[in-house]
Each structure stands twice: as structure tokens, then as C-alpha cells.
Protein backbone atom coordinates (compact mmCIF):
# COMPACT_ATOMS: atom_id res chain seq x y z
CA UNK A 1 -6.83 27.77 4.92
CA UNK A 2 -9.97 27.65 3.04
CA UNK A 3 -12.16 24.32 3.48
CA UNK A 4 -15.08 22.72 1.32
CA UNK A 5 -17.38 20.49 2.64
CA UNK A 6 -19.06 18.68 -0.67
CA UNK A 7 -22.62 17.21 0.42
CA UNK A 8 -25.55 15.21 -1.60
CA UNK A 9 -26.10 18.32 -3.08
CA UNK A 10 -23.20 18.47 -4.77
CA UNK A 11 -23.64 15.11 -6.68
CA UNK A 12 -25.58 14.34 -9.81
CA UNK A 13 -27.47 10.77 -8.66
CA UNK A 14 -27.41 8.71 -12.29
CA UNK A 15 -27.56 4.74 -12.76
CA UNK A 16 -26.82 4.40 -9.00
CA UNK A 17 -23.92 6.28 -8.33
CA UNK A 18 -23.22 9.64 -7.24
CA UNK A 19 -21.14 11.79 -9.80
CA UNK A 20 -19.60 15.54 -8.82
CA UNK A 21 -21.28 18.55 -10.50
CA UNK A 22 -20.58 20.91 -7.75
CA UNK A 23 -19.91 24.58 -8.89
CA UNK A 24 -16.50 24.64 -7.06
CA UNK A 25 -13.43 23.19 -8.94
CA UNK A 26 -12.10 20.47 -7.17
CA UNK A 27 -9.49 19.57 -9.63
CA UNK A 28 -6.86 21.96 -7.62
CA UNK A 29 -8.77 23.44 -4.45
CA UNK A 30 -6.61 25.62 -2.60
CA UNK A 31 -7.64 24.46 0.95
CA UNK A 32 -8.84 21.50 2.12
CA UNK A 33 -11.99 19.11 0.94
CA UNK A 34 -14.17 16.97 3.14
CA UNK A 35 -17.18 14.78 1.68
CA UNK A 36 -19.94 13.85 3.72
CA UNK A 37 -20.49 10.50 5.46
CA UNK A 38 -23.03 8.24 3.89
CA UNK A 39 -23.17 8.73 0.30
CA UNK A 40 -21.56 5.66 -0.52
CA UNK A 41 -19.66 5.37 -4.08
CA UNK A 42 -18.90 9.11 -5.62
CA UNK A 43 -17.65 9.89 -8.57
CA UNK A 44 -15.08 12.45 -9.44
CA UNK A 45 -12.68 12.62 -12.79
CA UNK A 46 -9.53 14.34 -10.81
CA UNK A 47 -9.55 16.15 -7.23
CA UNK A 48 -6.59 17.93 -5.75
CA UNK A 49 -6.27 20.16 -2.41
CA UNK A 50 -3.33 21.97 -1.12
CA UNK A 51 -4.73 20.62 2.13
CA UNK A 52 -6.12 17.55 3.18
CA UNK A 53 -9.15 15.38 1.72
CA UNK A 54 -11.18 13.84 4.07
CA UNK A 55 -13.92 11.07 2.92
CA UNK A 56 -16.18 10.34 6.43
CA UNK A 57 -17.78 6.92 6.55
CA UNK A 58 -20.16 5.44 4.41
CA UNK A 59 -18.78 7.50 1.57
CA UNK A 60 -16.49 5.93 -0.93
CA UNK A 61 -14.28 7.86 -3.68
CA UNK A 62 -13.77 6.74 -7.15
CA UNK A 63 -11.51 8.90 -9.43
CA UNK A 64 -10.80 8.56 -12.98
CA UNK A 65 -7.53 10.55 -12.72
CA UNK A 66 -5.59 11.19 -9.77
CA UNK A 67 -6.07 12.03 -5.93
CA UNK A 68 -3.74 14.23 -4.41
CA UNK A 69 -3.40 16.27 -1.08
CA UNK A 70 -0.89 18.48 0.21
CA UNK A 71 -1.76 17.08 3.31
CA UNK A 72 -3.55 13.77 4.84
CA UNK A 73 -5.83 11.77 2.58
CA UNK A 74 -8.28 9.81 5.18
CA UNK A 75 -11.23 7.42 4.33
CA UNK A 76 -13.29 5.26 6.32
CA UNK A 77 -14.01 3.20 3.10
CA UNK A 78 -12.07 2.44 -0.28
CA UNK A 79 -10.23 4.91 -2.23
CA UNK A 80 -9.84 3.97 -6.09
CA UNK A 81 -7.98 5.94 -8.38
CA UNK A 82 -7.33 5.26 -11.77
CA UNK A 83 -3.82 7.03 -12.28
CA UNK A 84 -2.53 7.89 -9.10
CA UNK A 85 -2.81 8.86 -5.15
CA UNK A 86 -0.61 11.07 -3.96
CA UNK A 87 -0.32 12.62 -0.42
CA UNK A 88 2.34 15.20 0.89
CA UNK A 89 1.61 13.23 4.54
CA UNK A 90 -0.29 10.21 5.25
CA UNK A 91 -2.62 7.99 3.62
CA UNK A 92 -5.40 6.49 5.72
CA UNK A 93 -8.15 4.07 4.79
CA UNK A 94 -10.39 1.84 6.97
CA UNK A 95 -10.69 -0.72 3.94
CA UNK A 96 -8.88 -0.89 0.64
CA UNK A 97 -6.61 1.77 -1.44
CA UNK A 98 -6.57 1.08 -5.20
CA UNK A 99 -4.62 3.15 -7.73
CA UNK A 100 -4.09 1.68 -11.78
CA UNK A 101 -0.48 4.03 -11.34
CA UNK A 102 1.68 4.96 -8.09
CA UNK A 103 0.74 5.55 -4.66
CA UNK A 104 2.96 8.03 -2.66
CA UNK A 105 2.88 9.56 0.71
CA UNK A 106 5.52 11.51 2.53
CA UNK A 107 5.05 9.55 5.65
CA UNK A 108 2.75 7.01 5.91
CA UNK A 109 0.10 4.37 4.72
CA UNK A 110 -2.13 2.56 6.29
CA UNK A 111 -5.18 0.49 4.94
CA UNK A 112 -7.17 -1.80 7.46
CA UNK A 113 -7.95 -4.37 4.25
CA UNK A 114 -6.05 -4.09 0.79
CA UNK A 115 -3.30 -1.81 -0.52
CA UNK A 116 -2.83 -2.22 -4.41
CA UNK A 117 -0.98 -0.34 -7.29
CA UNK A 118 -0.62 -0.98 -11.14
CA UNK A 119 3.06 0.74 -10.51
CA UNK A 120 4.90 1.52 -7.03
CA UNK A 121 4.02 1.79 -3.57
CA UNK A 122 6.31 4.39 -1.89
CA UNK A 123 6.21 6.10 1.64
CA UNK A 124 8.80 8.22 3.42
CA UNK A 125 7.72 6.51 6.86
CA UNK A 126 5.48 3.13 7.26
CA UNK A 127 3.50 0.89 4.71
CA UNK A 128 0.70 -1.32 6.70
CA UNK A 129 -2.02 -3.33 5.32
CA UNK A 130 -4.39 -5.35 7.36
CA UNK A 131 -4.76 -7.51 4.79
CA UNK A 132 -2.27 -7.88 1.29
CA UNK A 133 0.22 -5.00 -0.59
CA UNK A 134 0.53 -5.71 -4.15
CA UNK A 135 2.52 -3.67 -6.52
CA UNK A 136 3.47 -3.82 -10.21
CA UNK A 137 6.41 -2.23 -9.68
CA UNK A 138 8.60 -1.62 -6.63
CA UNK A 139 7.23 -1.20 -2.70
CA UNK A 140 9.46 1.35 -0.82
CA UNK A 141 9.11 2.40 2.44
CA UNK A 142 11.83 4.43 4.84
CA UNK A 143 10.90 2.34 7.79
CA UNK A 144 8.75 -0.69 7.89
CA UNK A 145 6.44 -2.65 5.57
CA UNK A 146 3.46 -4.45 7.37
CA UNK A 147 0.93 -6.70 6.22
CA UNK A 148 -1.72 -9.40 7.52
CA UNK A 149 -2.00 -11.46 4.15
CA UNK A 150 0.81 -10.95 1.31
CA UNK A 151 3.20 -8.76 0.20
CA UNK A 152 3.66 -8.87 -3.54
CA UNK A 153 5.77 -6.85 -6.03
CA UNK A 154 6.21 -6.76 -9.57
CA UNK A 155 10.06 -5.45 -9.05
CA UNK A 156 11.74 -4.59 -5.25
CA UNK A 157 10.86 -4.59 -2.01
CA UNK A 158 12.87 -2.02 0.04
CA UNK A 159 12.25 -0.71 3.69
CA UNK A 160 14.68 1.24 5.88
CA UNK A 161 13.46 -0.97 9.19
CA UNK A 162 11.93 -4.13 8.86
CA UNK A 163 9.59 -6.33 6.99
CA UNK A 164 6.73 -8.61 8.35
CA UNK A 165 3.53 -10.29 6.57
CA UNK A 166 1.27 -12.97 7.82
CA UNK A 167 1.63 -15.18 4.84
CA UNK A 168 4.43 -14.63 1.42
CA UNK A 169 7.06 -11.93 0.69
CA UNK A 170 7.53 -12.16 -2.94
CA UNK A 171 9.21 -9.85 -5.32
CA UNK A 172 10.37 -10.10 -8.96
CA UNK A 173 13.72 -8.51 -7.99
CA UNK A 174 15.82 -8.04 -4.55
CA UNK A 175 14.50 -7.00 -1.39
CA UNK A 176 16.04 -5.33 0.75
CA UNK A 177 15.55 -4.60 4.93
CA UNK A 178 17.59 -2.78 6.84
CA UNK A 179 15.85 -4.67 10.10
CA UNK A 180 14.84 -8.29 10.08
CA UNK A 181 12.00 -9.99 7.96
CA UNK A 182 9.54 -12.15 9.39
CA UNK A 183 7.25 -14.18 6.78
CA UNK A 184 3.93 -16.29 7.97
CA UNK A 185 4.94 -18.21 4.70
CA UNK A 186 8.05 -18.09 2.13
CA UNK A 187 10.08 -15.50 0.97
CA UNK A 188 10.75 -15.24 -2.46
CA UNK A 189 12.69 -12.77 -4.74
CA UNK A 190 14.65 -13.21 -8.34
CA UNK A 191 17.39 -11.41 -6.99
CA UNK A 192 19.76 -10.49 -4.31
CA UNK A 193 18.02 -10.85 -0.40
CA UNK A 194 20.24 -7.71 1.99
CA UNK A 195 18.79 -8.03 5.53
CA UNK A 196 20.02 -5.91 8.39
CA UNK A 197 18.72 -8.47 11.17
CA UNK A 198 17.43 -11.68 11.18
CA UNK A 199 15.03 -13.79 8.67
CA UNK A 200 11.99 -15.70 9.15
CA UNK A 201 10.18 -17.91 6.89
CA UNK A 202 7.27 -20.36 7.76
CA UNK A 203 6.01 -19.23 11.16
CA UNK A 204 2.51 -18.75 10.71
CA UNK A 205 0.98 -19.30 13.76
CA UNK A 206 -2.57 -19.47 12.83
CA UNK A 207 -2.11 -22.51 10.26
CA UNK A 208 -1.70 -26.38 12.18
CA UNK A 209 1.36 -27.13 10.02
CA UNK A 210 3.22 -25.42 7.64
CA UNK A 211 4.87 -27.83 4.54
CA UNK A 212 9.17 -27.27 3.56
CA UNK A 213 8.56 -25.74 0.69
CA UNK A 214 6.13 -22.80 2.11
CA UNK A 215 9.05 -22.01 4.56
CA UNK A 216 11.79 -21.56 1.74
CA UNK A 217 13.65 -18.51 1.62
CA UNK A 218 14.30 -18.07 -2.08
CA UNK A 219 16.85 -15.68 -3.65
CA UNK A 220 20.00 -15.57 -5.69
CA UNK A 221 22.15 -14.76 -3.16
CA UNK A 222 21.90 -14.24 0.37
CA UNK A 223 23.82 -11.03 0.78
CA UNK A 224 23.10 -10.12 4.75
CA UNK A 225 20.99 -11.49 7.72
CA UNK A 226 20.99 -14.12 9.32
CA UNK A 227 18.49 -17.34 8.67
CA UNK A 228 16.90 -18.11 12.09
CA UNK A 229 13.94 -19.61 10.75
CA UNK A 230 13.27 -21.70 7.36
CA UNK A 231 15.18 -23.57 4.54
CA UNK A 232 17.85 -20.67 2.39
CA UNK A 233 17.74 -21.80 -1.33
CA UNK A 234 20.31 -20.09 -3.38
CA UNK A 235 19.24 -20.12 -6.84
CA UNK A 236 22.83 -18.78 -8.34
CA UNK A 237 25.11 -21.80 -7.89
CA UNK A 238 27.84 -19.61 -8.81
CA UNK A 239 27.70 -17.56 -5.58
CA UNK A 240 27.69 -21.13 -3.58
């Protein structure tokens, strides 16, 4: 498999920031890409490899368009993407993924801060933040969804295993686990809360107390699972 390995050289320096002028296309490289470390922000309006795109640290990729690999997508720093990021295999990041679309992966994603999208978060394998997940849309993952801070979406929240955060699950529809759920705070959906295992709400650990209503488990219906921990409020008195 070819491989392109884009340096300073490769970058037009202008108003602070590094944009691509490179004479290789990068908006569908068949191979892989890897950018040097230290370059901080660099600028590029669409890159695609059938391989993998590798950003070492100190380097940081902002794309008007989309990002996509056939392969692994790795950063040390953030990755920003206007549309979308898209990898056929993981997504790694050492501090924040941003995308104004979707963010897909085949198997996994992983961000040590921040993992945000305009539209859906989906992975055929784990989602983990070490911080928040927000999504406008829907947050899908075939096994488990993991995050330090909040987990936030516009429409569902569905994973195949289970679902933890250190502080709110919320979503503006159902969510769905086919494990247990485990919230540092409450857990909060519009719709119709299917658990496989057992629920949590209000066990944050690092806080001294934690007040009733923060450890509410809010939903129209409680369809499956089993409340071990926090107050169930049904909010369709027809299903009572």
C-alpha cells in the first residue's frame, strides 16, 4: 500500500495557520496519509485514504469537508470536520473529535476529552469519551457507550452492551441497552427506557451529596431493567 507522509513543506503558513498546498491529492489517496508531529492546527478542505490517516502529536486537523479512512483515523490532538468523519475501523483521538455532520467507525471510538456531532454518533464496536458525547441526532454503538462527563443526544441512545457516564444520560427519544446503565447523575429520555440489566441513577462518587431530583430516572415507560439505584418517574400515566 502506498503511504504519504505530508511535512511543513507541504503547508502554505498564512494568518497563523497551516493550509495544504501539497502537489499530491489528498482528497482520495489510495494508500495511507501520515502528517507530521508538531505543526499544530492544519488546514485541509477534504482528505480521504483507502488506508489509514495518522495525525502525530502536536499536529491538529481541521477540514472543511469530510475525513475519511478505509482504515484507522488516529490523532494525538483534536480532529474537526465540518461535514463528516468517517472510518472503515477505529477512531482515535487523545483530545476532542468534532464533526458539524455524522461520525462513523466500523469498530470503535475513543476520544480522551470530547466527542461531538451536529448529526449521529455510530460505531460497530465501543463509543468512549473521557470527557462528554453529544449528538444532534442518535448515538449508536454495538457494544458499549462510555463517558466521564455527559452523554447527550438530540434523538436515541442505543448500545448492544451497556451504558455508563460520570454525570447525565439524556436523550430526546428512547434509549435503549442491552446491558445495564449506570449514570453519575439522572437519566433522562422522552421516550421508552429498554434495559437488558440493571439501572443506576445518582451514584456519583466524586460529588459529597447528590439531591432527588439529579438521581431521577425519567422516561415514558420503563419497558426492561431493573431500578437498583434512583427514583423511576413515568411520565405516561397511561402506562401506570
Amino acid at each position: 500500500m502506498n503511504a504519504l507522509k505530508l511535512t511543513a513543506q507541504d503547508f502554505t503558513k498564512k494568518d497563523g495557520r497551516r493550509k495544504y498546498t501539497g502537489s499530491t491529492e489528498v482528497g482520495d489517496y489510495q494508500g495511507s496519509i501520515e502528517i507530521e508531529a508538531g505543526l499544530g492546527y492544519v488546514f485541509f478542505e477534504r482528505i480521504k485514504a483507502t488506508g489509514s490517516i495518522s495525525i502525530n502529536a502536536g499536529t491538529l486537523i481541521q477540514v472543511s469537508e469530510t475525513i475519511e479512512a478505509g482504515g484507522t483515523i488516529y490523532a494525538g490532538e483534536t480532529i474537526k470536520a465540518g461535514w463528516s468523519i468517517t472510518s472503515g475501523e477505529t477512531i482515535k483521538d487523545g483530545c476532542s473529535i468534532e464533526a458539524g455532520g455524522t461520525i462513523n467507525a466500523g469498530w470503535g471510538i475513543t476520544s480522551g476529552e470530547t466527542i461531538e456531532a451536529g448529526g449521529s454518533i455510530n460505531a460497530g464496536e465501543t463509543i468512549k469519551a473521557g470527557k462528554s458525547i453529544y449528538a444532534g441526532e442518535t448515538i449508536n454503538a454495538g457494544r458499549s457507550i462510555e463517558a466521564g462527563g455527559t452523554i447527550n443526544a438530540g434523538c436515541s441512545i442505543d448500545a448492544g452492551w451497556g451504558i455508563t457516564s460520570g454525570k447525565t444520560i439524556r436523550a430526546g427519544w428512547g434509549i435503549n441497552a442491552g446491558d445495564g446503565i449506570n449514570a453519575g447523575l439522572s437519566i433522562v429520555c422522552s421516550a421508552i427506557l429498554g434495559v437488558g440489566g440493571r439501572i443506576f441513577a445518582g451514584t456519583a462518587c466524586c460529588r459529597k451529596t447528590v439531591a432527588a431530583d439529579e438521581s431521577q430516572i425519567v422516561c415514558s415507560k420503563l419497558d426492561s431493567g431493573e431500578v437498583c439505584f434512583g427514583t423511576l418517574v413515568e411520565t405516561d400515566k397511561s402506562a401506570n
